[in-house]
PDB file of N, CA and C in Angstrom:
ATOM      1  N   UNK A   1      -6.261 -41.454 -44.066  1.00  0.00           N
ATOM      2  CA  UNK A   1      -5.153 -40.926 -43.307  1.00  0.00           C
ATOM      3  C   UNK A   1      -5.640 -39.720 -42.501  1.00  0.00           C
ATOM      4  N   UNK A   2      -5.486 -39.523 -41.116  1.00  0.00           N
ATOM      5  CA  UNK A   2      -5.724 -38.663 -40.470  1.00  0.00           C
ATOM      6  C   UNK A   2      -4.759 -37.260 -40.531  1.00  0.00           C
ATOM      7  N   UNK A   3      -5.411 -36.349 -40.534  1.00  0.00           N
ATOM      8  CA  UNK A   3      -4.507 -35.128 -41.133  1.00  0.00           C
ATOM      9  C   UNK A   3      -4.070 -34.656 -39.414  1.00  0.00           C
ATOM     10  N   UNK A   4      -2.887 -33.682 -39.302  1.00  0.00           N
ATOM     11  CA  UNK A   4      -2.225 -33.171 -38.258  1.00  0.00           C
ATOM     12  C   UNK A   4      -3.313 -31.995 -37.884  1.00  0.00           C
ATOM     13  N   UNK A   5      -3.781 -31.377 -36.642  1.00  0.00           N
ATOM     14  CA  UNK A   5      -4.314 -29.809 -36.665  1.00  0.00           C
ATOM     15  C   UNK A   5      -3.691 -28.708 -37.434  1.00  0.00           C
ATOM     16  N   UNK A   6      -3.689 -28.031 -38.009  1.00  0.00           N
ATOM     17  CA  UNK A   6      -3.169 -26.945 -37.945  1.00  0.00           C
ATOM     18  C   UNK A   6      -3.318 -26.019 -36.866  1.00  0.00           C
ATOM     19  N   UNK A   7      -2.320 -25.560 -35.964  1.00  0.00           N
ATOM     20  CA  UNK A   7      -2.052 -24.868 -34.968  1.00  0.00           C
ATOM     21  C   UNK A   7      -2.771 -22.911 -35.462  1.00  0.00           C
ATOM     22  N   UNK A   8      -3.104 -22.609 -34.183  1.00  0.00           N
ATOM     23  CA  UNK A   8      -3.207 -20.913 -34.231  1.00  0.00           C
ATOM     24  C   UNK A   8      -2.281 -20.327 -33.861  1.00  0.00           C
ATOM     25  N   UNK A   9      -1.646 -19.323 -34.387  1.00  0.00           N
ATOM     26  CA  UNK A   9      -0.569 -18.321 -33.891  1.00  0.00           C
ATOM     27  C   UNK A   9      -0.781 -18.291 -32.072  1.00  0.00           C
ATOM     28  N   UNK A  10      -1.937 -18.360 -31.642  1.00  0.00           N
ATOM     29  CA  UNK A  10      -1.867 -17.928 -30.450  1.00  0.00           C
ATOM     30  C   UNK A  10      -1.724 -19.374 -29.551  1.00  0.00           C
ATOM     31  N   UNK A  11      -1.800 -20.653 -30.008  1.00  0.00           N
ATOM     32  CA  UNK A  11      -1.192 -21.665 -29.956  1.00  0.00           C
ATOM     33  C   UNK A  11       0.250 -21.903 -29.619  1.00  0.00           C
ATOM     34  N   UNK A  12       0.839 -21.287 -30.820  1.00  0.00           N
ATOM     35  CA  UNK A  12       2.337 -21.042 -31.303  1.00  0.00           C
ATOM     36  C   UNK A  12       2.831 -20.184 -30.143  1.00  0.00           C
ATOM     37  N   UNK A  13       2.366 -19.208 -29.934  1.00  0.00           N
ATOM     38  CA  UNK A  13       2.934 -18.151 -29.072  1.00  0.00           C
ATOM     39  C   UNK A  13       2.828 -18.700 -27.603  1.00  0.00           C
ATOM     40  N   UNK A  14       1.611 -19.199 -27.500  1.00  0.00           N
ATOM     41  CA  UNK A  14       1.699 -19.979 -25.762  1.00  0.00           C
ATOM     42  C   UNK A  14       2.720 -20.828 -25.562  1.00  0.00           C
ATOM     43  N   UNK A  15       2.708 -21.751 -26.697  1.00  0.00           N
ATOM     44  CA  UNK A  15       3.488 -23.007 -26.159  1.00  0.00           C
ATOM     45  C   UNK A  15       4.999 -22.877 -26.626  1.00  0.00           C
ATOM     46  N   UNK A  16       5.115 -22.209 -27.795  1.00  0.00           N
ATOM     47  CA  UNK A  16       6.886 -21.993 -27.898  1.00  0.00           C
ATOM     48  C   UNK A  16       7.367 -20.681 -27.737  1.00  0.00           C
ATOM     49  N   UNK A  17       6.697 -19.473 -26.646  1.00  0.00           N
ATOM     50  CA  UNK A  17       7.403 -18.624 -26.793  1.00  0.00           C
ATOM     51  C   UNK A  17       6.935 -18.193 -24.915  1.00  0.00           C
ATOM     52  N   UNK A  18       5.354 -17.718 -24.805  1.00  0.00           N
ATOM     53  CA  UNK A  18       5.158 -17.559 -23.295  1.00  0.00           C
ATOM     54  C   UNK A  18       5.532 -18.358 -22.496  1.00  0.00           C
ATOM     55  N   UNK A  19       4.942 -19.729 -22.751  1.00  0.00           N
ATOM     56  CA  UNK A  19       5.197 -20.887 -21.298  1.00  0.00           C
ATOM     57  C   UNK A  19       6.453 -21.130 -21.100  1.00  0.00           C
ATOM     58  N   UNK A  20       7.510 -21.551 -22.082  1.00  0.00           N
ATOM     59  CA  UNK A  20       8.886 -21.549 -22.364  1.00  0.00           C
ATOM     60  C   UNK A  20       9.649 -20.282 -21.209  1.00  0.00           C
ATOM     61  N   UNK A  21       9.375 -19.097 -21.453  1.00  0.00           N
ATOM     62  CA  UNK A  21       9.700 -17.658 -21.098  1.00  0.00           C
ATOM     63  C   UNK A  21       9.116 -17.708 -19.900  1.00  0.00           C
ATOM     64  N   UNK A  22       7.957 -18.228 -19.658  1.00  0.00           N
ATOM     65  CA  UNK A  22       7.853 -17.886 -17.943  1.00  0.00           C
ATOM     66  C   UNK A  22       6.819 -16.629 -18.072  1.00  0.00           C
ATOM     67  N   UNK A  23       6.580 -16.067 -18.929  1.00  0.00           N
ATOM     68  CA  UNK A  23       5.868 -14.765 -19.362  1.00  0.00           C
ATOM     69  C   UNK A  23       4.134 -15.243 -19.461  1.00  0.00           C
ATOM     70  N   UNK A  24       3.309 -14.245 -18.362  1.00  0.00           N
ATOM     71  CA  UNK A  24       1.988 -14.306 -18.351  1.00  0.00           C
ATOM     72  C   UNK A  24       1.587 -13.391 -19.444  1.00  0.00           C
ATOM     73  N   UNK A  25       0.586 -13.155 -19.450  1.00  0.00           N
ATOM     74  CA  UNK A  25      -0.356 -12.956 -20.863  1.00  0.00           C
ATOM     75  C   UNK A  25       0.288 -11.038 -20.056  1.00  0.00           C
ATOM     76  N   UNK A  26      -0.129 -10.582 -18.898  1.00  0.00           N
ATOM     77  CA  UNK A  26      -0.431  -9.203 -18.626  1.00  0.00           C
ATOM     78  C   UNK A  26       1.749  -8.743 -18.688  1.00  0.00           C
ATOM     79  N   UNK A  27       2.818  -9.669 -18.305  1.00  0.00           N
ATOM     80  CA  UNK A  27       3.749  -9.212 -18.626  1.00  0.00           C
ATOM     81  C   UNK A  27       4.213  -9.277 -20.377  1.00  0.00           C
ATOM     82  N   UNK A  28       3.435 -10.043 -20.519  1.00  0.00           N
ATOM     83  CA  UNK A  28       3.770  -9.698 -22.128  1.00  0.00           C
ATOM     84  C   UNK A  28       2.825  -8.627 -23.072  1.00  0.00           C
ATOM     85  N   UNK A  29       1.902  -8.073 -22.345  1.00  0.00           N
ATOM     86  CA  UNK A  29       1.244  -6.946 -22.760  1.00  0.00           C
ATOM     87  C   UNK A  29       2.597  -5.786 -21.834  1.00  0.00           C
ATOM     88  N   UNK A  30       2.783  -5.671 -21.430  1.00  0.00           N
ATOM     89  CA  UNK A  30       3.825  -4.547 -21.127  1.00  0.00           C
ATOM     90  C   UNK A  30       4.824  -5.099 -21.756  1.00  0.00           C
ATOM     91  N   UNK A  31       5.288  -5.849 -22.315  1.00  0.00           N
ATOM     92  CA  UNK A  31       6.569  -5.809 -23.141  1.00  0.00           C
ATOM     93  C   UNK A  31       6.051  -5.378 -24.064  1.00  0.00           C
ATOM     94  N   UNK A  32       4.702  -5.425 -24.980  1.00  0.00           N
ATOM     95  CA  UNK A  32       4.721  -4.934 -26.205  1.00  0.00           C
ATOM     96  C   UNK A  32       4.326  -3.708 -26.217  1.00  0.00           C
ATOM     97  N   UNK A  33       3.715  -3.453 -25.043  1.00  0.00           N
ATOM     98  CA  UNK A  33       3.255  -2.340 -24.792  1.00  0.00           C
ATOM     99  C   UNK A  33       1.911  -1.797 -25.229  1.00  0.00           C
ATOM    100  N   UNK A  34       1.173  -2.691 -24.975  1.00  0.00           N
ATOM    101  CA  UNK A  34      -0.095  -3.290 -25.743  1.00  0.00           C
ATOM    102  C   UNK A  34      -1.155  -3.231 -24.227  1.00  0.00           C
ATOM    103  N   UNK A  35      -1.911  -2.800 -24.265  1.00  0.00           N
ATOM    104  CA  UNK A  35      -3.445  -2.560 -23.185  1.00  0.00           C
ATOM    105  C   UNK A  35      -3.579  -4.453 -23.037  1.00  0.00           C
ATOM    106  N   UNK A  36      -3.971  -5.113 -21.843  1.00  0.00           N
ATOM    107  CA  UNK A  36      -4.412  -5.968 -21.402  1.00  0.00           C
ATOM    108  C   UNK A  36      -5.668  -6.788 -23.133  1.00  0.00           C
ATOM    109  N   UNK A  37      -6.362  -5.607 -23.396  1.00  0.00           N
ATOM    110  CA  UNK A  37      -7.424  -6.018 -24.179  1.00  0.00           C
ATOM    111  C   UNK A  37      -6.990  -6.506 -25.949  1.00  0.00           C
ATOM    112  N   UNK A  38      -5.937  -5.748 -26.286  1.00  0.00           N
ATOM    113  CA  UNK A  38      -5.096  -6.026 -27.418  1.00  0.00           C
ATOM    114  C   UNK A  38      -4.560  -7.449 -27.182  1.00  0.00           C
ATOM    115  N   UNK A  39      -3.697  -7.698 -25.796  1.00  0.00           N
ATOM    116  CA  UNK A  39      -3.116  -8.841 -26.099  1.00  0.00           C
ATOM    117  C   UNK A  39      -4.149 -10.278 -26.006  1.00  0.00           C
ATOM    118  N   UNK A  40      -5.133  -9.561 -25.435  1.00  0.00           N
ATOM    119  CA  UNK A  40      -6.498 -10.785 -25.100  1.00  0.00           C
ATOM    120  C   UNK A  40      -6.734 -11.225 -26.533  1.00  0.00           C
ATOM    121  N   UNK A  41      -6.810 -10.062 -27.604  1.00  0.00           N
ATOM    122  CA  UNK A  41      -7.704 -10.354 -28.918  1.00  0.00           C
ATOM    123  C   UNK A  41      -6.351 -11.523 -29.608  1.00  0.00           C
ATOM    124  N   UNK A  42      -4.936 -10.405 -29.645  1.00  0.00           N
ATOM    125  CA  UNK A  42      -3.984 -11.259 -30.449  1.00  0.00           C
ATOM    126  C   UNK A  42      -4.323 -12.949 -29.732  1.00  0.00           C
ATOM    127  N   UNK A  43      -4.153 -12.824 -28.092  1.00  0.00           N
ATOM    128  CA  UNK A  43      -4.309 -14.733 -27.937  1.00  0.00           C
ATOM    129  C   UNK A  43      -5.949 -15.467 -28.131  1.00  0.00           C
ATOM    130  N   UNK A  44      -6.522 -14.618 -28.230  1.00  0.00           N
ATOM    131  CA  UNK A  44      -7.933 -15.340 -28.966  1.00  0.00           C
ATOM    132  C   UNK A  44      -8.009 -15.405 -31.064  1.00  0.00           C
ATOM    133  N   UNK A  45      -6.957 -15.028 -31.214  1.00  0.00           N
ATOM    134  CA  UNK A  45      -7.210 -14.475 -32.627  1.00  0.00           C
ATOM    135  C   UNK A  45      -7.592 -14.067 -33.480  1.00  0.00           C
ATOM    136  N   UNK A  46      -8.246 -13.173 -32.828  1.00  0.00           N
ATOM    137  CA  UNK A  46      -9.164 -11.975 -33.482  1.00  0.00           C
ATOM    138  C   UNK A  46      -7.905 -10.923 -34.058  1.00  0.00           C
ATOM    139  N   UNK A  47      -6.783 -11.071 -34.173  1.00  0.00           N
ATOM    140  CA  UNK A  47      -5.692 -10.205 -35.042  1.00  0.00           C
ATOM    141  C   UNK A  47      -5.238 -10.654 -36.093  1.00  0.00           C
ATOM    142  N   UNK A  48      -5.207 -10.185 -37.055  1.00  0.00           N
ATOM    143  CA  UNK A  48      -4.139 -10.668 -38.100  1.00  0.00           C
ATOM    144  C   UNK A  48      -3.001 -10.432 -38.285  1.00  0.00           C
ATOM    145  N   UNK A  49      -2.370 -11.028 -38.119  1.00  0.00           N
ATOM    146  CA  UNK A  49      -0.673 -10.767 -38.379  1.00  0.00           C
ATOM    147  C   UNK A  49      -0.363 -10.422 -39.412  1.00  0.00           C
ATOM    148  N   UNK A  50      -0.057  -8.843 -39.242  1.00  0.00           N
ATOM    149  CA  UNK A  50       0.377  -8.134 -40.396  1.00  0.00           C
ATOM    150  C   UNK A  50       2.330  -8.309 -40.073  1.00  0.00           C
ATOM    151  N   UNK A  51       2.638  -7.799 -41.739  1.00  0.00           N
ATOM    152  CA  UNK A  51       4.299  -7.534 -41.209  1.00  0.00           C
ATOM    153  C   UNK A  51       4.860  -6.683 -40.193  1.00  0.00           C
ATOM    154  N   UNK A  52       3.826  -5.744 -39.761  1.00  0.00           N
ATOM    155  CA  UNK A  52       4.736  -4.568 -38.663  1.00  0.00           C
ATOM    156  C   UNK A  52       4.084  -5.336 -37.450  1.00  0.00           C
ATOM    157  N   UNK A  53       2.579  -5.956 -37.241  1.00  0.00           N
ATOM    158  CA  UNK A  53       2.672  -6.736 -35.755  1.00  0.00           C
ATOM    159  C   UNK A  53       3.678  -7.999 -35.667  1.00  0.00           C
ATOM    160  N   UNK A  54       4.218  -8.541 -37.259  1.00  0.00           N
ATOM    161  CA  UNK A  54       4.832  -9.853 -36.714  1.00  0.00           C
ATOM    162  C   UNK A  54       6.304  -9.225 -36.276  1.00  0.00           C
ATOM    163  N   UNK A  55       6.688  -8.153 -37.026  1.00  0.00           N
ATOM    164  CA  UNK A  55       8.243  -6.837 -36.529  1.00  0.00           C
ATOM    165  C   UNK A  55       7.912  -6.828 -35.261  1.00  0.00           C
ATOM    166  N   UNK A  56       6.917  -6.360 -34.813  1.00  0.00           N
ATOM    167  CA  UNK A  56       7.015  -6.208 -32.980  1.00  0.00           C
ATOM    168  C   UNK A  56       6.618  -7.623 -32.426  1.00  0.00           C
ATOM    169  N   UNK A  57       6.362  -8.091 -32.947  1.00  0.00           N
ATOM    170  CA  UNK A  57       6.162  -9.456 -32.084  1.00  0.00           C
ATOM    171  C   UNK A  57       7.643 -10.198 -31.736  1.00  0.00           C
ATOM    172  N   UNK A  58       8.395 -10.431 -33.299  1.00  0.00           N
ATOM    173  CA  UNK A  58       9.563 -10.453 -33.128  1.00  0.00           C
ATOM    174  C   UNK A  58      10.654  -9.871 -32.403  1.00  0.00           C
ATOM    175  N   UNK A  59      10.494  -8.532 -32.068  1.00  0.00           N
ATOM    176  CA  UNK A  59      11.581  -7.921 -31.646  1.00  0.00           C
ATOM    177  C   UNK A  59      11.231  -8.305 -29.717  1.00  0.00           C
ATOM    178  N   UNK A  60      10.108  -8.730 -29.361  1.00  0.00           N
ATOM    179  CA  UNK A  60       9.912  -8.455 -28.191  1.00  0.00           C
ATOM    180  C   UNK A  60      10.178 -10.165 -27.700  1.00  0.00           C
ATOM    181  N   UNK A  61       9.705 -10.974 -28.534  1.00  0.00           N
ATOM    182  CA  UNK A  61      10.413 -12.397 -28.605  1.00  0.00           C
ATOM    183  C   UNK A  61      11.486 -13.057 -28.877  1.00  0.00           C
ATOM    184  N   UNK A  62      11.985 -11.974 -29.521  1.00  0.00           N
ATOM    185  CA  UNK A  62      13.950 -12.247 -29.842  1.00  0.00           C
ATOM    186  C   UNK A  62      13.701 -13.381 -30.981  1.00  0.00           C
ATOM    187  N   UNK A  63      12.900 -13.216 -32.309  1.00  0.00           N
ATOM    188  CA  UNK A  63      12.880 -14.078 -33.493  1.00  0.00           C
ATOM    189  C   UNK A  63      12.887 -12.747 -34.355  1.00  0.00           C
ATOM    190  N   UNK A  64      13.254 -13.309 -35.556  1.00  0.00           N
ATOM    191  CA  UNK A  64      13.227 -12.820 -36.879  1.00  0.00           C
ATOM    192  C   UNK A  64      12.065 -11.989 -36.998  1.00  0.00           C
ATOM    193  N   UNK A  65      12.132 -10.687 -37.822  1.00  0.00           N
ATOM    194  CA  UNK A  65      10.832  -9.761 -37.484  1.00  0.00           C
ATOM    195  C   UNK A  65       9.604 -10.308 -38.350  1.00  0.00           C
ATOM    196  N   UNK A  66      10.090 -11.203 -39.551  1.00  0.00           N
ATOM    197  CA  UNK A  66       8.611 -12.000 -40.128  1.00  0.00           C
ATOM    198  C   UNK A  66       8.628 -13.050 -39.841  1.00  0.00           C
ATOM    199  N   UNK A  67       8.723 -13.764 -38.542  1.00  0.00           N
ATOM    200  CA  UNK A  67       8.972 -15.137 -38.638  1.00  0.00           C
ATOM    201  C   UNK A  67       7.425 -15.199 -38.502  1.00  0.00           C
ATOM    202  N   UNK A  68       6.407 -14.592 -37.560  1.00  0.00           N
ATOM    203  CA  UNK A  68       4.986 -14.621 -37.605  1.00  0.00           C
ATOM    204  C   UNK A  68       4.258 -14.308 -38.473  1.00  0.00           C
ATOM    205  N   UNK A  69       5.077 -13.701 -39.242  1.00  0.00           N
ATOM    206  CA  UNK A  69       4.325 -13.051 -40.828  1.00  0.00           C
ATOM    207  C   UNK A  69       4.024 -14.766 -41.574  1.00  0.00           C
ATOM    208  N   UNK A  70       5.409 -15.179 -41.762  1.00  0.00           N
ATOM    209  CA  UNK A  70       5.562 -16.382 -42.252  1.00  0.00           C
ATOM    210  C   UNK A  70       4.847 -17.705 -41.491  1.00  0.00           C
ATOM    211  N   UNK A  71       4.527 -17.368 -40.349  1.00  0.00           N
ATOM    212  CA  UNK A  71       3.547 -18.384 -39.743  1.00  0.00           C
ATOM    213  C   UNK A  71       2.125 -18.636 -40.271  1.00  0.00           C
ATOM    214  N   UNK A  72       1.944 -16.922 -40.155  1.00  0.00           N
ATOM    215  CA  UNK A  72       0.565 -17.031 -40.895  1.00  0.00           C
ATOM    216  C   UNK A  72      -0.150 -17.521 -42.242  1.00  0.00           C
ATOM    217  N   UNK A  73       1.813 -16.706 -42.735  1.00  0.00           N
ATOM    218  CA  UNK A  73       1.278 -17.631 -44.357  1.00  0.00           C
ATOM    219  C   UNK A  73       0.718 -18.829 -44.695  1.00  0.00           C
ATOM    220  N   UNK A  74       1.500 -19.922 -43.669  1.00  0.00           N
ATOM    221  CA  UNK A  74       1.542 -20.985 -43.743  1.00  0.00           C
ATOM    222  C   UNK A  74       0.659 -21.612 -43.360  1.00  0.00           C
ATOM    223  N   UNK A  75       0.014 -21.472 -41.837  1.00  0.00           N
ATOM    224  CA  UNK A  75      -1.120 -21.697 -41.193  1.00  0.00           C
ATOM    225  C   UNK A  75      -2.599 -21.348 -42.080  1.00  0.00           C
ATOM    226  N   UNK A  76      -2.477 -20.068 -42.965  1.00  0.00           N
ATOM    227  CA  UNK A  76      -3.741 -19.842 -44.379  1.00  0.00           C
ATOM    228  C   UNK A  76      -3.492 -20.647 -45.343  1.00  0.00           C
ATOM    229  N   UNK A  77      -2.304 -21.149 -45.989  1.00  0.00           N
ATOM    230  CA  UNK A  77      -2.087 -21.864 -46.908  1.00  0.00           C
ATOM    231  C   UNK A  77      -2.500 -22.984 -46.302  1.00  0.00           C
ATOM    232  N   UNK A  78      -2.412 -23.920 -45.665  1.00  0.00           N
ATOM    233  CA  UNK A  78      -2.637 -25.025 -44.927  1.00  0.00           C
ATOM    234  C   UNK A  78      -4.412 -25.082 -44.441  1.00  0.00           C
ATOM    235  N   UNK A  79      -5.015 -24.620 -44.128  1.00  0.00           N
ATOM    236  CA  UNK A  79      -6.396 -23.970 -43.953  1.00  0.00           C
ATOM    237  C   UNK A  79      -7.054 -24.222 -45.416  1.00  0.00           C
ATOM    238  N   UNK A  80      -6.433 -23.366 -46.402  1.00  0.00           N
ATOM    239  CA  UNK A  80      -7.231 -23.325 -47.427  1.00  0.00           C
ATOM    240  C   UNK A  80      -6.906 -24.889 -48.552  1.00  0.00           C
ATOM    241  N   UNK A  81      -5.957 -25.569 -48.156  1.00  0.00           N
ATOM    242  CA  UNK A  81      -5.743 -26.634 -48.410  1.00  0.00           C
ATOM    243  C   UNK A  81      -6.643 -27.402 -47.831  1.00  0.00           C
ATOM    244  N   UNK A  82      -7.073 -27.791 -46.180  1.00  0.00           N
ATOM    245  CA  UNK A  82      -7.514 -28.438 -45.612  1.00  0.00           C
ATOM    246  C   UNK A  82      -9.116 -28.360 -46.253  1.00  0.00           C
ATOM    247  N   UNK A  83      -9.720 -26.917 -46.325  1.00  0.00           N
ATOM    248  CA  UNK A  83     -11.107 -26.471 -46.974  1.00  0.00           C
ATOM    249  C   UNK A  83     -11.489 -27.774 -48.240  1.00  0.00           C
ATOM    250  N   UNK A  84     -10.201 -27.532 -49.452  1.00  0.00           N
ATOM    251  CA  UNK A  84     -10.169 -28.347 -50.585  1.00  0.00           C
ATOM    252  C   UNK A  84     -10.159 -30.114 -50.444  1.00  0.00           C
ATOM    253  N   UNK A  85     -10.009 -30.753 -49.442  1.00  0.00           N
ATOM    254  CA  UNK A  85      -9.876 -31.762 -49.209  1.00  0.00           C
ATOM    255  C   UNK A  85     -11.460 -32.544 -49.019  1.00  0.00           C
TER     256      UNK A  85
END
């Protein structure tokens, strides 16, 4: 049985929250208020989503302030599942 990808947050964020929104990578660094180079790392994923970046991620995306907290969980749980297989 072929398994599904597991998606990257910065996956997640392109396709159900920027492209959706109309929002380029440099207007969504001024919404968070984040330097050009911060939001480069969060969409390459060199960040970890802690609870206070998934709070501002949320508040600037209009979701729940851990809904990215809870992404991540899931996306590591799923990872370290996939490892065991």
């Amino acid at each position: 049985m072929q398994s599904i990808p597991t998606p990257t947050i910065s996956e997640i964020l392109q396709t159900e929250f920027l492209t959706p929104q109309q929002l380029s990578v440099s207007q969504f660094a001024q919404r968070l208020s984040w330097s050009p180079a911060q939001v480069d790392a969060l969409m390459h994923d060199h960040l970890a989503i802690t609870p206070e970046l998934s709070q501002q991620l949320g508040g600037v995306l209009g979701v729940s302030e851990l809904h990215f907290w809870h992404l991540q969980q899931d996306i590591d749980q799923r990872n370290r599942a996939n490892q065991h297989d």
